[in-house]
C-alpha atoms as a PDB file:
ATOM      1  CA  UNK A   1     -31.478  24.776  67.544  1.00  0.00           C
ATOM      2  CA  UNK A   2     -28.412  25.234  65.798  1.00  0.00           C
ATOM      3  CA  UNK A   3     -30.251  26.120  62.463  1.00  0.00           C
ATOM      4  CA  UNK A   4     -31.499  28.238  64.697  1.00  0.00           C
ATOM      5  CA  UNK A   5     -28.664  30.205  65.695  1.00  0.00           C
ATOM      6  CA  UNK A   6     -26.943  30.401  62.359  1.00  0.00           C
ATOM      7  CA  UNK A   7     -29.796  31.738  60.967  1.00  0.00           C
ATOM      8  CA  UNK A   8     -29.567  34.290  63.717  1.00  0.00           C
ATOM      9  CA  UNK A   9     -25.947  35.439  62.633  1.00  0.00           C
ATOM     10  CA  UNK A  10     -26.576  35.615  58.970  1.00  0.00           C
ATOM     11  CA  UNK A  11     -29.377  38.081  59.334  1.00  0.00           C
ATOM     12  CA  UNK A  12     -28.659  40.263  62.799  1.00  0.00           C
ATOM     13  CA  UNK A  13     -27.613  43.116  60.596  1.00  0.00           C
ATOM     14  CA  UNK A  14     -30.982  43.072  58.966  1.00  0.00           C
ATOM     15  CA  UNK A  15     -32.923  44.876  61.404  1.00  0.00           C
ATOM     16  CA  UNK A  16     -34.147  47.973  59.071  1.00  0.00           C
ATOM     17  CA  UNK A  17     -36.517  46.612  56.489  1.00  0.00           C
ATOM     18  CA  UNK A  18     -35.155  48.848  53.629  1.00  0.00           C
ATOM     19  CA  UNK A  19     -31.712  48.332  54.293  1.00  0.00           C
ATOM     20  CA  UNK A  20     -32.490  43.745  54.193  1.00  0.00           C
ATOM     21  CA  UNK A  21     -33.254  41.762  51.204  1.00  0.00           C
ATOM     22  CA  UNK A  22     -36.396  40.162  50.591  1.00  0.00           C
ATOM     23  CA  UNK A  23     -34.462  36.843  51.530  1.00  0.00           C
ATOM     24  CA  UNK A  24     -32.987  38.319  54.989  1.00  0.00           C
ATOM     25  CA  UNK A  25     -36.556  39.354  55.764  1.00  0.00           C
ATOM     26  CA  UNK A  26     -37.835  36.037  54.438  1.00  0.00           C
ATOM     27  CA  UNK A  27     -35.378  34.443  57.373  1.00  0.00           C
ATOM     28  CA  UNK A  28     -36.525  37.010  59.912  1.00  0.00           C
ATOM     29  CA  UNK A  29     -40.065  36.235  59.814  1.00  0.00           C
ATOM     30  CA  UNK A  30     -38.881  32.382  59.909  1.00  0.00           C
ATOM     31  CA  UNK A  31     -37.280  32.937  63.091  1.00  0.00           C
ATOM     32  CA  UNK A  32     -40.029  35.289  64.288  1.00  0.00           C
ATOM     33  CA  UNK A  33     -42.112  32.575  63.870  1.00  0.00           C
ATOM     34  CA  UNK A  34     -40.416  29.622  64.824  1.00  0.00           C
ATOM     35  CA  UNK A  35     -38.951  32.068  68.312  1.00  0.00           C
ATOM     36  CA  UNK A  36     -42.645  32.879  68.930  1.00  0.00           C
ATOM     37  CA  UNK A  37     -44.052  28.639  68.378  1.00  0.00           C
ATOM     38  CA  UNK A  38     -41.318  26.740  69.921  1.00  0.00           C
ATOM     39  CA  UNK A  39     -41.037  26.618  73.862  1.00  0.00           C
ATOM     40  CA  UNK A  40     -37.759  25.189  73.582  1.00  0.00           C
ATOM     41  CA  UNK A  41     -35.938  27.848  71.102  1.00  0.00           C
ATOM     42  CA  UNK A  42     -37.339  30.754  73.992  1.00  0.00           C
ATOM     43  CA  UNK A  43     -36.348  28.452  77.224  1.00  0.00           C
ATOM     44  CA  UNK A  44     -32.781  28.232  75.032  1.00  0.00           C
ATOM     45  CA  UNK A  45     -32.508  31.482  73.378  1.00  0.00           C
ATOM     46  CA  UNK A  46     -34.451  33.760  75.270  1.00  0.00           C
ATOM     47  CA  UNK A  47     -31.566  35.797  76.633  1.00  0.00           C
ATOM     48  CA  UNK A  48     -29.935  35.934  72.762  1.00  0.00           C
ATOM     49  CA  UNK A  49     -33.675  36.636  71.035  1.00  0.00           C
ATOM     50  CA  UNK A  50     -35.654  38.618  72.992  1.00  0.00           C
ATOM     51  CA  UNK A  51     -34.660  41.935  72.121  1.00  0.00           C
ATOM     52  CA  UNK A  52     -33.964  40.184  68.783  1.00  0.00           C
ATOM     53  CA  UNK A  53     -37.838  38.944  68.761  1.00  0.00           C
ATOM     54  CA  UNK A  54     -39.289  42.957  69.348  1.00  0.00           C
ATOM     55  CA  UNK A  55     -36.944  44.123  66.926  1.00  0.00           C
ATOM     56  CA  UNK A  56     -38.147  41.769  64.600  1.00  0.00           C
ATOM     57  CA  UNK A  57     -41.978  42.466  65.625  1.00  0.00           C
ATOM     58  CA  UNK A  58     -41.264  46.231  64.967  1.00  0.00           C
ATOM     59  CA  UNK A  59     -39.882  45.945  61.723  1.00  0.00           C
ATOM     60  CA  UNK A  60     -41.382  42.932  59.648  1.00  0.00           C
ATOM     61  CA  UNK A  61     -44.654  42.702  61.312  1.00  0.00           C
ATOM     62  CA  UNK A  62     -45.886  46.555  61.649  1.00  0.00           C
ATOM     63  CA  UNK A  63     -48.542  48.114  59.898  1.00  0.00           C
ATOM     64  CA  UNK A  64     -47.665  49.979  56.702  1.00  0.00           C
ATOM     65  CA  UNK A  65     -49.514  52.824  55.118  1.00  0.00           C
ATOM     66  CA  UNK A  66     -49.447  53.848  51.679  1.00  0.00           C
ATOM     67  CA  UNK A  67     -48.791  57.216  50.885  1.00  0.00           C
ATOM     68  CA  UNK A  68     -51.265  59.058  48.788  1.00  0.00           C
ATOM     69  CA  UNK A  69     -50.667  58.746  44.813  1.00  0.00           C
ATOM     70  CA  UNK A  70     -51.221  60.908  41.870  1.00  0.00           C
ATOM     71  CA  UNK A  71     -49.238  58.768  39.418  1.00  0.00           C
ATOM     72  CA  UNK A  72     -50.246  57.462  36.545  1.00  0.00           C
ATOM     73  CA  UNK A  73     -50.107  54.208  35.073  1.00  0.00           C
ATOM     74  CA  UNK A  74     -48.244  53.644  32.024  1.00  0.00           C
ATOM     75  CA  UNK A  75     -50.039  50.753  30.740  1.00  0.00           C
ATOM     76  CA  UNK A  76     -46.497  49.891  28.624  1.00  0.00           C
ATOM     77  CA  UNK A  77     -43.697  50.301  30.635  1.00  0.00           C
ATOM     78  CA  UNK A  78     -41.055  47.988  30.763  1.00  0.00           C
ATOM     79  CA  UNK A  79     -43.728  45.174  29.724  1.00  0.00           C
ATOM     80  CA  UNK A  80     -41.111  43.829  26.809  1.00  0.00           C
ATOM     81  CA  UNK A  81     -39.038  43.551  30.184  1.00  0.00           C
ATOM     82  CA  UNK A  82     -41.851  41.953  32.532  1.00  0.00           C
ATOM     83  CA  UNK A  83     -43.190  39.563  29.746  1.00  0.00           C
ATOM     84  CA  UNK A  84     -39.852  37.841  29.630  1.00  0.00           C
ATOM     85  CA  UNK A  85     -37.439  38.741  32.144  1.00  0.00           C
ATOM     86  CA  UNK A  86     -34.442  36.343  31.407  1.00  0.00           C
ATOM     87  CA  UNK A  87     -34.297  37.400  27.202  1.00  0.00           C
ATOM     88  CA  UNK A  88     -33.036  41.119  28.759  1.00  0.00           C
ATOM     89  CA  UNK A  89     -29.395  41.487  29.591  1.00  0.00           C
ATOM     90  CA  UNK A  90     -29.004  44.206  32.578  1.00  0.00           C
ATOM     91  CA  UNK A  91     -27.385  45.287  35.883  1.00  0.00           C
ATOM     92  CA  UNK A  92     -29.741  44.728  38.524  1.00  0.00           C
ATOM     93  CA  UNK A  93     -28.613  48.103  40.551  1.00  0.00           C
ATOM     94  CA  UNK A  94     -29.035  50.619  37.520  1.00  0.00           C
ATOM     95  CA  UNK A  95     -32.353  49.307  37.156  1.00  0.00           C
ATOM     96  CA  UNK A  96     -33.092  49.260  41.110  1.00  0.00           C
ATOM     97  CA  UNK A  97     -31.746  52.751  40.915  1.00  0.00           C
ATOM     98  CA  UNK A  98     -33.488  54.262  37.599  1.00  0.00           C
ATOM     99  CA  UNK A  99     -37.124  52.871  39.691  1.00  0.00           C
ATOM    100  CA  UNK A 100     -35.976  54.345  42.788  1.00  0.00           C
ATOM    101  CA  UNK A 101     -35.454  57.650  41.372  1.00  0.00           C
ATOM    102  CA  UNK A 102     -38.433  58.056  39.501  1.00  0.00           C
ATOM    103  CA  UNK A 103     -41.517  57.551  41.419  1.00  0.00           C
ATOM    104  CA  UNK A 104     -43.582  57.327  38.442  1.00  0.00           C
ATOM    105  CA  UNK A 105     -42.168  55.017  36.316  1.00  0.00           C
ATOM    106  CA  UNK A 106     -41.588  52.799  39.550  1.00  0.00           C
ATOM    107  CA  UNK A 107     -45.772  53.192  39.875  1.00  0.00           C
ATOM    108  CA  UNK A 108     -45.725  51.434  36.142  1.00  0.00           C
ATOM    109  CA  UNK A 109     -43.341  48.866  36.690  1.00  0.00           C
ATOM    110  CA  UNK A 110     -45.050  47.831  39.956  1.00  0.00           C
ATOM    111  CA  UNK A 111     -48.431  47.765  38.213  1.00  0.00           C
ATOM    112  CA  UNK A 112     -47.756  46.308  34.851  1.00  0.00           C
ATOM    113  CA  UNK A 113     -46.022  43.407  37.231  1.00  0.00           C
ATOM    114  CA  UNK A 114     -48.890  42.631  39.606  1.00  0.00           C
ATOM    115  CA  UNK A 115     -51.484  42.867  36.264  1.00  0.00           C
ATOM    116  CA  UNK A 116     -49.171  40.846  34.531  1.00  0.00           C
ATOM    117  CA  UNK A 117     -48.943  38.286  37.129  1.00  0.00           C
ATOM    118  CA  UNK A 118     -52.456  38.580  38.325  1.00  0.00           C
ATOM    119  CA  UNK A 119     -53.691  38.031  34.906  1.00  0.00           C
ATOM    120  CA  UNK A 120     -51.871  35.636  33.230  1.00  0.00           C
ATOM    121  CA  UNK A 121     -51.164  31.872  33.617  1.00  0.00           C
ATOM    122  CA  UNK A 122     -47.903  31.462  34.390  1.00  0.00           C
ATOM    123  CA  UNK A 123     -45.083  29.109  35.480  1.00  0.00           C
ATOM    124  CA  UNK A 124     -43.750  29.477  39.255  1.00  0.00           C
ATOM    125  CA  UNK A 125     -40.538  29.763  37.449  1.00  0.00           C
ATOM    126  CA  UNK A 126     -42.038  33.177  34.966  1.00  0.00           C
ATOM    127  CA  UNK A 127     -43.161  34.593  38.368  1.00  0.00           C
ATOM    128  CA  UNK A 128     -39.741  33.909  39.921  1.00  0.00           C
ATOM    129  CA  UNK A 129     -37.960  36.109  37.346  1.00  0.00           C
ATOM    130  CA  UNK A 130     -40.695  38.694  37.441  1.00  0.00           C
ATOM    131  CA  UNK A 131     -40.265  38.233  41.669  1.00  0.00           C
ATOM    132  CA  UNK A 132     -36.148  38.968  40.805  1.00  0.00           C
ATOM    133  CA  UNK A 133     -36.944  42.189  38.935  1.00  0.00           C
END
């Protein structure tokens, strides 16, 4: 239960699912989960989580649908990158922003990640550093 609570404080602030990391949502679906499964966390929480809990619902567990695309692939982008993310040197936020503002090359980098994963063998700790990208 008190796992349960911290958990509660580190993430509160990570209501809007593009504003949270992947690990804050990571936690919120935890305690979605574990809210939702244990009788004693709602009999002890239930005035703290409830709201909480909908929140939660609403904004890790709602249907998304994917806007209509005209990009195209570029079969080559970034791969030196995606083949072996820990020989490049770079700032994680220029390269969050340069995919962010450019729809198109974010389209390639997206693909040429899932194919490479997808298609090759690799280590849990290869996918990791893809999975950090």
């Amino acid at each position: 239960a008190q796992v349960f609570e911290g958990l509660c404080g580190v993430v509160k602030h990570g209501m809007n699912r593009s504003d949270g990391s992947s690990a804050e949502r990571c936690i919120l679906a935890y305690l979605y989960d574990l809210y939702t499964s244990c009788s004693h966390l709602k009999s002890k929480f239930g005035e703290l989580f409830s709201d909480f809990c909908s929140k939660v619902k609403n904004s890790i567990y709602c249907n998304v649908e994917p806007s209509d695309s005209n990009m195209l692939w570029e079969p080559l982008f970034m791969i030196d990158t995606i083949e072996n993310p820990s020989a490049h040197n770079f700032t994680y936020t220029n390269l969050g922003k340069s995919l962010a503002d450019n729809p198109a090359n974010r389209y390639s980098f997206v693909c040429n990640a899932l194919m490479h994963v997808c298609v090759g063998h690799h280590d849990p700790d290869r996918v990791n550093d893809i999975a950090i990208l």
